[in-house]
N, C-alpha and C. Protein backbone atom coordinates (compact mmCIF):
# COMPACT_ATOMS: atom_id res chain seq x y z
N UNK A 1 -16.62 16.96 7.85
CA UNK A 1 -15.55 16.33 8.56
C UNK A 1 -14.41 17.34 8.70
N UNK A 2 -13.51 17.51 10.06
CA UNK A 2 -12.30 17.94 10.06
C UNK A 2 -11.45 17.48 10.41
N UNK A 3 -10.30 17.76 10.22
CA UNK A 3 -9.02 17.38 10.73
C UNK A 3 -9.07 17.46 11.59
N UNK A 4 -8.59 16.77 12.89
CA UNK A 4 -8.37 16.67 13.87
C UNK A 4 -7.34 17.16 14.39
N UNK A 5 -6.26 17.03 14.09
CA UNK A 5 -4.40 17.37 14.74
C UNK A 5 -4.08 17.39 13.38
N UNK A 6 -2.99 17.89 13.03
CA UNK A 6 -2.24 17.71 11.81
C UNK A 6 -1.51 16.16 12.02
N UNK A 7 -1.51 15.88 10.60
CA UNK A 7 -0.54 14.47 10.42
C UNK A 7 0.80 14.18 11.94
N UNK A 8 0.32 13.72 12.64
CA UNK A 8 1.47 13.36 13.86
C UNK A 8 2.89 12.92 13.00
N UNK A 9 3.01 12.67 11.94
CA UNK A 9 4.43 12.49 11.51
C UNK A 9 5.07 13.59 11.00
N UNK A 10 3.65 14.21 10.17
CA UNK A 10 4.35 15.89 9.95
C UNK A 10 4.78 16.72 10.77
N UNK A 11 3.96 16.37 11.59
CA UNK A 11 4.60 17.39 12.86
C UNK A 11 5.78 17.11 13.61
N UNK A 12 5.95 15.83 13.46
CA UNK A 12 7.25 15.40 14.45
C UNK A 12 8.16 14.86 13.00
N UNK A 13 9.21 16.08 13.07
CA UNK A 13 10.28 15.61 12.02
C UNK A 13 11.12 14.69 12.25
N UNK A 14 11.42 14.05 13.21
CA UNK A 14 11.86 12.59 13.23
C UNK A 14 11.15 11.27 13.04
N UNK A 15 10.13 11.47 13.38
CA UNK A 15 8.87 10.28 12.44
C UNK A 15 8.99 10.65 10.94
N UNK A 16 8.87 11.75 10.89
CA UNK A 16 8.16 12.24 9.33
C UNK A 16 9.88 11.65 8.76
N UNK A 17 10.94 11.78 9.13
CA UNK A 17 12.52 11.08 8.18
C UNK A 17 12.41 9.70 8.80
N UNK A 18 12.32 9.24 10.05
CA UNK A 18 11.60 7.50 9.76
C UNK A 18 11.29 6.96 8.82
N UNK A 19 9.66 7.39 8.33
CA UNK A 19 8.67 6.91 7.53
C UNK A 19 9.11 7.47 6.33
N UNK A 20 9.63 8.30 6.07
CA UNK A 20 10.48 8.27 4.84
C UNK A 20 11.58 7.57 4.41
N UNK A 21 12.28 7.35 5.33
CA UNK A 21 13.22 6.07 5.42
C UNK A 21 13.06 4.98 4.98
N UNK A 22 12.04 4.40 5.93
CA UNK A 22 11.23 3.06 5.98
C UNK A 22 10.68 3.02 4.17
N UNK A 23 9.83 3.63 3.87
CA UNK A 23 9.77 4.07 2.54
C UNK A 23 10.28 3.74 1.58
N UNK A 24 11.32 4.91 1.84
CA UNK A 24 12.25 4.49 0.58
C UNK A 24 13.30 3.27 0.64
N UNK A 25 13.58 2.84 1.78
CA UNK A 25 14.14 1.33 1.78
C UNK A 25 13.36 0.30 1.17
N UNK A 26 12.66 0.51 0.82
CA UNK A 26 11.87 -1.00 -0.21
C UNK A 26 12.09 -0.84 -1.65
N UNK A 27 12.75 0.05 -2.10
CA UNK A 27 13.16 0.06 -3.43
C UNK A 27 14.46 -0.61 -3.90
N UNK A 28 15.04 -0.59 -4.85
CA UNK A 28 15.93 -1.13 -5.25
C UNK A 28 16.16 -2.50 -5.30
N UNK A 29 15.06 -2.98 -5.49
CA UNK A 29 14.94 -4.85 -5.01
C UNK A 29 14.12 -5.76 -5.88
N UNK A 30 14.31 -4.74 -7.22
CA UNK A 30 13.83 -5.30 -8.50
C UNK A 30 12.29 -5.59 -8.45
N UNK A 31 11.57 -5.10 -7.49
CA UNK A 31 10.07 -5.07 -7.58
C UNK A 31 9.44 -3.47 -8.12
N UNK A 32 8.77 -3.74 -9.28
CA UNK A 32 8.84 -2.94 -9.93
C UNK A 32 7.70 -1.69 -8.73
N UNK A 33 8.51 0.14 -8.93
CA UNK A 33 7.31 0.70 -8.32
C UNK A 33 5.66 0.31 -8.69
N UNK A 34 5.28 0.28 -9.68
CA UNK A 34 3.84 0.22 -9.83
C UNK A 34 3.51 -1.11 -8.61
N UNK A 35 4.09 -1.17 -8.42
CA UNK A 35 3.36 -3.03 -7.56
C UNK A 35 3.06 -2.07 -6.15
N UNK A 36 4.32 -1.59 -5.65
CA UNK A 36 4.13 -0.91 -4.59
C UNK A 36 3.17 0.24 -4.85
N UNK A 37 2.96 0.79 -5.92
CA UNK A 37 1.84 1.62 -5.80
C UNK A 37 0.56 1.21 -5.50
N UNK A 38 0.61 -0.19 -6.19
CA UNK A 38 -0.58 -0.84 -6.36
C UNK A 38 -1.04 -1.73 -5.09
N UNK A 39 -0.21 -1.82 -4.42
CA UNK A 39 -0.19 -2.12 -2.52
C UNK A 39 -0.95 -1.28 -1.83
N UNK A 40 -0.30 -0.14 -2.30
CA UNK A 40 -0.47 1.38 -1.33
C UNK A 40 -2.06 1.87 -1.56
N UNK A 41 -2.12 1.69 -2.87
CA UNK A 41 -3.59 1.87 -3.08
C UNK A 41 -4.72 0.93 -2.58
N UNK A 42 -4.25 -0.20 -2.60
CA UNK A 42 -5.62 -1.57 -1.83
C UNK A 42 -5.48 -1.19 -0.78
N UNK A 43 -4.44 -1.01 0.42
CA UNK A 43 -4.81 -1.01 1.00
C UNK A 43 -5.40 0.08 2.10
N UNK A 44 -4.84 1.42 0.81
CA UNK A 44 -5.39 2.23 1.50
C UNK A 44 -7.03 2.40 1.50
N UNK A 45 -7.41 1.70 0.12
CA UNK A 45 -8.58 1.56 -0.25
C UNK A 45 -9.35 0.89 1.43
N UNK A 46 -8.87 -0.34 1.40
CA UNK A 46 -9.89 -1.01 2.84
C UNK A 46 -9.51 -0.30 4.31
N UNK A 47 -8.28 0.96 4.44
CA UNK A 47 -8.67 1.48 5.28
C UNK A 47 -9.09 2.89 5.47
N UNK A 48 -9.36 3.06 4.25
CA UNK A 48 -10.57 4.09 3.86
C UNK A 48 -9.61 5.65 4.25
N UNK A 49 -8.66 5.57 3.30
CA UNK A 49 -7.41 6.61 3.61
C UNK A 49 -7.33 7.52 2.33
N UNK A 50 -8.15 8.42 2.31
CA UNK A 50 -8.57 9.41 1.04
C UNK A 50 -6.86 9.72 0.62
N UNK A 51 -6.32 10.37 1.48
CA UNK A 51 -4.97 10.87 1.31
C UNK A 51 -4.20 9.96 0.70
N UNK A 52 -3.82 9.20 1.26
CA UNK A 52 -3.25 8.31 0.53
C UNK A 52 -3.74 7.76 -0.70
N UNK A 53 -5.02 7.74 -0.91
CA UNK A 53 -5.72 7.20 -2.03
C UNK A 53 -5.34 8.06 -2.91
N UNK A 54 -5.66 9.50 -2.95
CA UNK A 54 -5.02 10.90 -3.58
C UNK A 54 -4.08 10.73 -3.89
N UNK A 55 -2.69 10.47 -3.14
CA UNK A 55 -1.48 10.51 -3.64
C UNK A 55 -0.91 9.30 -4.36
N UNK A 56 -1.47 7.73 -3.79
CA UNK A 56 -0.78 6.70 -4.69
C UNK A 56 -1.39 6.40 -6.13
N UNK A 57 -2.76 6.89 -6.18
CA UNK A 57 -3.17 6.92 -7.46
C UNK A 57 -2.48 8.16 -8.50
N UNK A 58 -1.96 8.91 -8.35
CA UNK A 58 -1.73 10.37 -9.02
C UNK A 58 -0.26 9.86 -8.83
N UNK A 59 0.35 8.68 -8.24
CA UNK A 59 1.73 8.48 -8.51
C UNK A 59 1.50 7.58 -9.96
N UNK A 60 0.67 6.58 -9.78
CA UNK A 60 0.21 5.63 -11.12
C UNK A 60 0.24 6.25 -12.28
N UNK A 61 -0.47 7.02 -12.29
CA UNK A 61 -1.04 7.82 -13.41
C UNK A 61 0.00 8.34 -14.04
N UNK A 62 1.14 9.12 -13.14
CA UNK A 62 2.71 9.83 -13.57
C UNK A 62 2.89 8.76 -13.62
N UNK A 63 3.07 7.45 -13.40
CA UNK A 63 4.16 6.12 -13.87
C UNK A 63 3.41 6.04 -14.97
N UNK A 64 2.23 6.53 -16.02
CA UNK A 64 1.91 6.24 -16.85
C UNK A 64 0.85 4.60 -16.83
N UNK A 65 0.36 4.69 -15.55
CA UNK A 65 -0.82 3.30 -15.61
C UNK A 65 -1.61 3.82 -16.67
N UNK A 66 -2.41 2.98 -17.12
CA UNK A 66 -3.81 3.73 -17.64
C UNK A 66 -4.91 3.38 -16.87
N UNK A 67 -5.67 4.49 -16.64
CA UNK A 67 -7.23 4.68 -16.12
C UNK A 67 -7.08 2.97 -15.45
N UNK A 68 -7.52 1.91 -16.48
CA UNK A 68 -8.37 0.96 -16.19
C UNK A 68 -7.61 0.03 -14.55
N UNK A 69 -6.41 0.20 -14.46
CA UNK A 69 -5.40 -0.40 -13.81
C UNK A 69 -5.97 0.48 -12.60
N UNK A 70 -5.91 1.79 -12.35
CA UNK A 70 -6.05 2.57 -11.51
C UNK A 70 -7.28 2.35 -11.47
N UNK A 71 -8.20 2.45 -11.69
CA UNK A 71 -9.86 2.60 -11.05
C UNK A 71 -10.17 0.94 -10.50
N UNK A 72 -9.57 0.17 -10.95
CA UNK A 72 -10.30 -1.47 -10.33
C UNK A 72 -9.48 -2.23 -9.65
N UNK A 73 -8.24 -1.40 -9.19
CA UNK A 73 -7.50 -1.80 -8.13
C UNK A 73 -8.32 -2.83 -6.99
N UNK A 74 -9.43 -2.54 -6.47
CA UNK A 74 -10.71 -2.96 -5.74
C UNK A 74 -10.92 -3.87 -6.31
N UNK A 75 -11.24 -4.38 -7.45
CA UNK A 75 -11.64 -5.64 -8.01
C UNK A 75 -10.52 -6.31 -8.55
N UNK A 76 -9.41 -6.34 -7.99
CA UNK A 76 -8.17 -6.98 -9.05
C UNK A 76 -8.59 -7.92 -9.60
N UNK A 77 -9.52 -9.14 -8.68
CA UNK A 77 -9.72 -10.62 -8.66
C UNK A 77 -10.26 -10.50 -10.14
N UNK A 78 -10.91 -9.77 -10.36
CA UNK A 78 -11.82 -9.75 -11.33
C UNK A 78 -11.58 -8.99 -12.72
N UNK A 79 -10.80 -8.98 -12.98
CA UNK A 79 -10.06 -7.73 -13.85
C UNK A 79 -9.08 -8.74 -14.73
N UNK A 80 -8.79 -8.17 -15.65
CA UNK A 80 -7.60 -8.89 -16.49
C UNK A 80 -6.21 -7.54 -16.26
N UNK A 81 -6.68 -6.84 -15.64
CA UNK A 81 -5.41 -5.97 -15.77
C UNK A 81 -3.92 -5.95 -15.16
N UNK A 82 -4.05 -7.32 -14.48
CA UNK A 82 -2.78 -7.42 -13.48
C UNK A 82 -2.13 -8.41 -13.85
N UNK A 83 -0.95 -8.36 -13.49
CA UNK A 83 0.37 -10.13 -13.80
C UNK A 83 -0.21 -10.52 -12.59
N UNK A 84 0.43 -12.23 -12.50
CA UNK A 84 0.09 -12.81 -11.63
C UNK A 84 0.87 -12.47 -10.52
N UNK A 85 2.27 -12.10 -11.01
CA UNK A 85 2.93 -11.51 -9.83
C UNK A 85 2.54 -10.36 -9.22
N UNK A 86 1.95 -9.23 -9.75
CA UNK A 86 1.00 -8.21 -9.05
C UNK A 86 0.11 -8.68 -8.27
N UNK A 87 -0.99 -9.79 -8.80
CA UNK A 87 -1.90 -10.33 -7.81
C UNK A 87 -1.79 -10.76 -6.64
N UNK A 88 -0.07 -11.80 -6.48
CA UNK A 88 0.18 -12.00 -5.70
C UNK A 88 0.27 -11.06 -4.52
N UNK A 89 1.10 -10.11 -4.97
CA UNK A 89 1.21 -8.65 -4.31
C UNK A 89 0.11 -8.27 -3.76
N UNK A 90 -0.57 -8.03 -4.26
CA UNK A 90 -2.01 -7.13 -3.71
C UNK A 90 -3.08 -8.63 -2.58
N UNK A 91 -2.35 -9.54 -2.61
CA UNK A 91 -3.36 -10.61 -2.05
C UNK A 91 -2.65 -10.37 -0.98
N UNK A 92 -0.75 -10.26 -0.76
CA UNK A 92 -0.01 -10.64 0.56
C UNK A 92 -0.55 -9.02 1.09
N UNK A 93 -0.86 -8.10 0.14
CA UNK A 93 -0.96 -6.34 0.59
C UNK A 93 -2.58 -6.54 1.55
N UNK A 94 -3.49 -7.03 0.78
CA UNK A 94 -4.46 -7.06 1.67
C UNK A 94 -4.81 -8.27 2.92
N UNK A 95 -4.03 -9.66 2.81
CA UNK A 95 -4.06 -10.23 4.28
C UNK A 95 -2.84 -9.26 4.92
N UNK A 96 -2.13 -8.62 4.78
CA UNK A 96 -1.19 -8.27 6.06
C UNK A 96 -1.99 -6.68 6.60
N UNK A 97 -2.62 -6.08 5.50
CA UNK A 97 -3.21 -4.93 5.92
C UNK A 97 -4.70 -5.46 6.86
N UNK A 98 -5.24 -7.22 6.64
CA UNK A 98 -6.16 -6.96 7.88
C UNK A 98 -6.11 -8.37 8.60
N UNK A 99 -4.92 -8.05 9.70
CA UNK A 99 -4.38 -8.97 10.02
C UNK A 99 -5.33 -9.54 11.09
N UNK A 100 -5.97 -8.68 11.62
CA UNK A 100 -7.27 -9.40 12.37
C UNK A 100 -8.72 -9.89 12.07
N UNK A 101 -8.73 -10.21 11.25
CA UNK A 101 -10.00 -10.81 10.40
C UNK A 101 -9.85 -11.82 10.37
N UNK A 102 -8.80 -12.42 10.33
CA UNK A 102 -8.62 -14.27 10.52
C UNK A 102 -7.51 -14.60 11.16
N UNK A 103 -7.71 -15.75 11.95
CA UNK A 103 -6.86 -16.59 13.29
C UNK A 103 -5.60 -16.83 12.09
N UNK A 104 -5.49 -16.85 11.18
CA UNK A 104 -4.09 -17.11 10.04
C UNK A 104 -4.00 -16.12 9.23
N UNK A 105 -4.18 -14.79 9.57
CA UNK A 105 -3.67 -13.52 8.38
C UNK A 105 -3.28 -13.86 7.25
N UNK A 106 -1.81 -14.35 7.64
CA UNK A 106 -1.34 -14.24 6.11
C UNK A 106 -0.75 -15.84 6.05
N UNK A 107 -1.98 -16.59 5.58
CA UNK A 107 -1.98 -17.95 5.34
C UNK A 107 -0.68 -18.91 4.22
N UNK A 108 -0.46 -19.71 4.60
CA UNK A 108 0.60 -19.91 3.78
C UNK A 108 0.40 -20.28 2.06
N UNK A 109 -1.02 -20.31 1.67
CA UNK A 109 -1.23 -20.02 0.21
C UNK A 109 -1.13 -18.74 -0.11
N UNK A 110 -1.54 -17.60 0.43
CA UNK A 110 -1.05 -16.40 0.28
C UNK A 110 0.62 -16.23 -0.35
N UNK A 111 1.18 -16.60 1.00
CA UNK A 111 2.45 -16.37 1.39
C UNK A 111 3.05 -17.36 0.10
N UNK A 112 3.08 -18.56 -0.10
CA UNK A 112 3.35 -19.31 -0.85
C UNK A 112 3.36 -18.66 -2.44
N UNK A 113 2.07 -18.12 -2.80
CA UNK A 113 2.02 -17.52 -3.94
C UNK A 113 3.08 -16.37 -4.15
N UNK A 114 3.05 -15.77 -3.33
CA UNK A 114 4.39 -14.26 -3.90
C UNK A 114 5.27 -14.97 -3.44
N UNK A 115 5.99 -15.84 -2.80
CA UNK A 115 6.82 -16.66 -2.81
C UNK A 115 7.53 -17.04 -4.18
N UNK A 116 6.23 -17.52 -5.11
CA UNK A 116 6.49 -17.89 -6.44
C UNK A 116 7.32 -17.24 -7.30
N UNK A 117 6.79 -15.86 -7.13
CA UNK A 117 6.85 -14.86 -7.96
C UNK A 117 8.29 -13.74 -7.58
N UNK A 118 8.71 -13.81 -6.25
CA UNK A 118 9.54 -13.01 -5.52
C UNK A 118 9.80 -13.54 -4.64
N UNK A 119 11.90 -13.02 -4.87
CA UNK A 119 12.67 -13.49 -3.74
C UNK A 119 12.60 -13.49 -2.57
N UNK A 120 13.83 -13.62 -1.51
CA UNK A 120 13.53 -13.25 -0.46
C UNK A 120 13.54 -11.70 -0.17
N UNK A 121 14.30 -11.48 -0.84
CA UNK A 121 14.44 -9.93 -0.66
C UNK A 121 13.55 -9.06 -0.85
N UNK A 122 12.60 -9.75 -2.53
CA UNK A 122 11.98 -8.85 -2.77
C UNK A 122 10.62 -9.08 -1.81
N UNK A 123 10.20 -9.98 -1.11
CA UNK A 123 9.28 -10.10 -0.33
C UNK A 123 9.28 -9.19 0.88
N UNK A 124 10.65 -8.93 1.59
CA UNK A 124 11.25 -8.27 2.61
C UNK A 124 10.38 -7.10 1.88
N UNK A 125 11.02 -6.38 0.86
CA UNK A 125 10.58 -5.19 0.58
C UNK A 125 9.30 -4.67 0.41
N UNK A 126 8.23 -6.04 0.09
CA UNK A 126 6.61 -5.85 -0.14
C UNK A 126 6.12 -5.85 1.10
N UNK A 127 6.80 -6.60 2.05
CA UNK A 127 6.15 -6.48 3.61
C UNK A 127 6.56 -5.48 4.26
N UNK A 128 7.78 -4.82 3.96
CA UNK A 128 7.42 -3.68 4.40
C UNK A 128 7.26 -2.36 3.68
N UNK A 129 6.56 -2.39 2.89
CA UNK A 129 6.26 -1.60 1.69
C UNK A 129 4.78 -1.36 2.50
N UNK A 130 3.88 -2.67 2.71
CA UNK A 130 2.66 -2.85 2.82
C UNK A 130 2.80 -2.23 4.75
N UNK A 131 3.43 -2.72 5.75
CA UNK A 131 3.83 -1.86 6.69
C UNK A 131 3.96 -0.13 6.55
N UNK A 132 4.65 0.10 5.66
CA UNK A 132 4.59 1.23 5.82
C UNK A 132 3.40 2.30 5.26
N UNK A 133 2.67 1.53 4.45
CA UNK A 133 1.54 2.46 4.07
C UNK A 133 0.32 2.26 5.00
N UNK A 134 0.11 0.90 5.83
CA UNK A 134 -0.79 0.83 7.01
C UNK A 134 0.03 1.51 8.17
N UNK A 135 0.65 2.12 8.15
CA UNK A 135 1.27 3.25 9.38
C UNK A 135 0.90 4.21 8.93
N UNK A 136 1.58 4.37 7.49
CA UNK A 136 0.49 6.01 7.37
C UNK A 136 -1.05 6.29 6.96
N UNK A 137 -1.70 5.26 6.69
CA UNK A 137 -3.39 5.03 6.75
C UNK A 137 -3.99 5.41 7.65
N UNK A 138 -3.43 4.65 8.94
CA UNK A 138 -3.47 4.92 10.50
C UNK A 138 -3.22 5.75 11.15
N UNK A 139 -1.88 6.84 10.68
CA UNK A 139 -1.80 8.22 10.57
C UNK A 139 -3.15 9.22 10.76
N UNK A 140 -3.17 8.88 8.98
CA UNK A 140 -4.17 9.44 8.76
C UNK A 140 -5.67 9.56 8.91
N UNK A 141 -6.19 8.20 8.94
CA UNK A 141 -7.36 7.92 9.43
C UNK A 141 -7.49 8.34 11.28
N UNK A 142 -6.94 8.21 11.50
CA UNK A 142 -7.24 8.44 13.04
C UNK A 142 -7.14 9.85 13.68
N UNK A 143 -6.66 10.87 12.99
CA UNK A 143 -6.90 12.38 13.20
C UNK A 143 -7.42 13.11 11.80
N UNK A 144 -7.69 11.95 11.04
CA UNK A 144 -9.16 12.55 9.62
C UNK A 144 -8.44 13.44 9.08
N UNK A 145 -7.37 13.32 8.33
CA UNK A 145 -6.46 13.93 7.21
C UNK A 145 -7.16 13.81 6.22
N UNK A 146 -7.44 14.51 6.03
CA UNK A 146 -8.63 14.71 4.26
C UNK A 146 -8.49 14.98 3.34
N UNK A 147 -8.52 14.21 2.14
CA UNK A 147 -7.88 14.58 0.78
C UNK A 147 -8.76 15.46 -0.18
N UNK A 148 -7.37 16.16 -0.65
CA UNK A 148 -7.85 17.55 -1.19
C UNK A 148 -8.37 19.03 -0.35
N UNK A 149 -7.82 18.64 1.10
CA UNK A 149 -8.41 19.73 2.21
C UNK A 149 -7.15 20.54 1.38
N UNK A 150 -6.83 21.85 1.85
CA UNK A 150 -5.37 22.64 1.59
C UNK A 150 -4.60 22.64 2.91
């Protein structure tokens, strides 16, 4: 496999301070980083985004996750390793990351559940937390940015 074009945001330095923008505006809203890591990783997982997979896992790891948290991200359902408020997270991270798979994406038991768990604000910040890493998935997947290329 090769790259196709370089990262279209790298190349255009006003996307590339956008999406850094966009980014870093979801912090400060009392949702702890690991959640957003743990977003970034599902869903880069289902859109099959090595790069990103590369970088949000190797952010975990420096936040000090251990192994088990990081490798079964994929199976949360099934795992004891998450709060329920993480779950929630990673359930609203994967209906909004595949918003065309069902006539109700992001159904209101979804929605209802991180509801539970997080404000309004902090919801603001998971939706677009989860926005901004399916922009750069899409980035990447679509001109085959490859992790670990140099």
């Amino acid at each position: 496999m090769e790259t196709r074009i370089p990262n279209p945001a790298i190349t255009n330095p006003a996307t590339l301070k956008a999406l850094i923008a966009l980014s870093e505006s979801t912090g400060d809203t009392g949702v702890p980083k690991t959640t957003h890591y743990l977003m970034h990783v599902r869903a880069s997982q289902i859109n099959g985004c090595g790069g990103c997979l590369e970088m949000h896992t190797k952010e975990m790891r420096e936040a000090g996750e251990p192994d088990e948290r990081i490798f079964t991200v994929a199976a949360w359902r099934d795992t004891a390793y998450y709060t329920d408020a993480e779950r929630a997270a990673l359930a609203l991270a994967e209906a909004i990351t595949r918003i065309a798979d069902r006539a109700d994406p992001v159904d209101d038991a979804v929605w209802n559940e991180a509801a539970r768990h997080y404000d309004e604000k902090q919801l603001s910040s998971l939706v677009l937390s989860i926005a901004a890493i399916n922009t750069w998935n899409r980035l990447n997947v679509a001109t085959r940015q490859i992790a670990g290329a140099a």
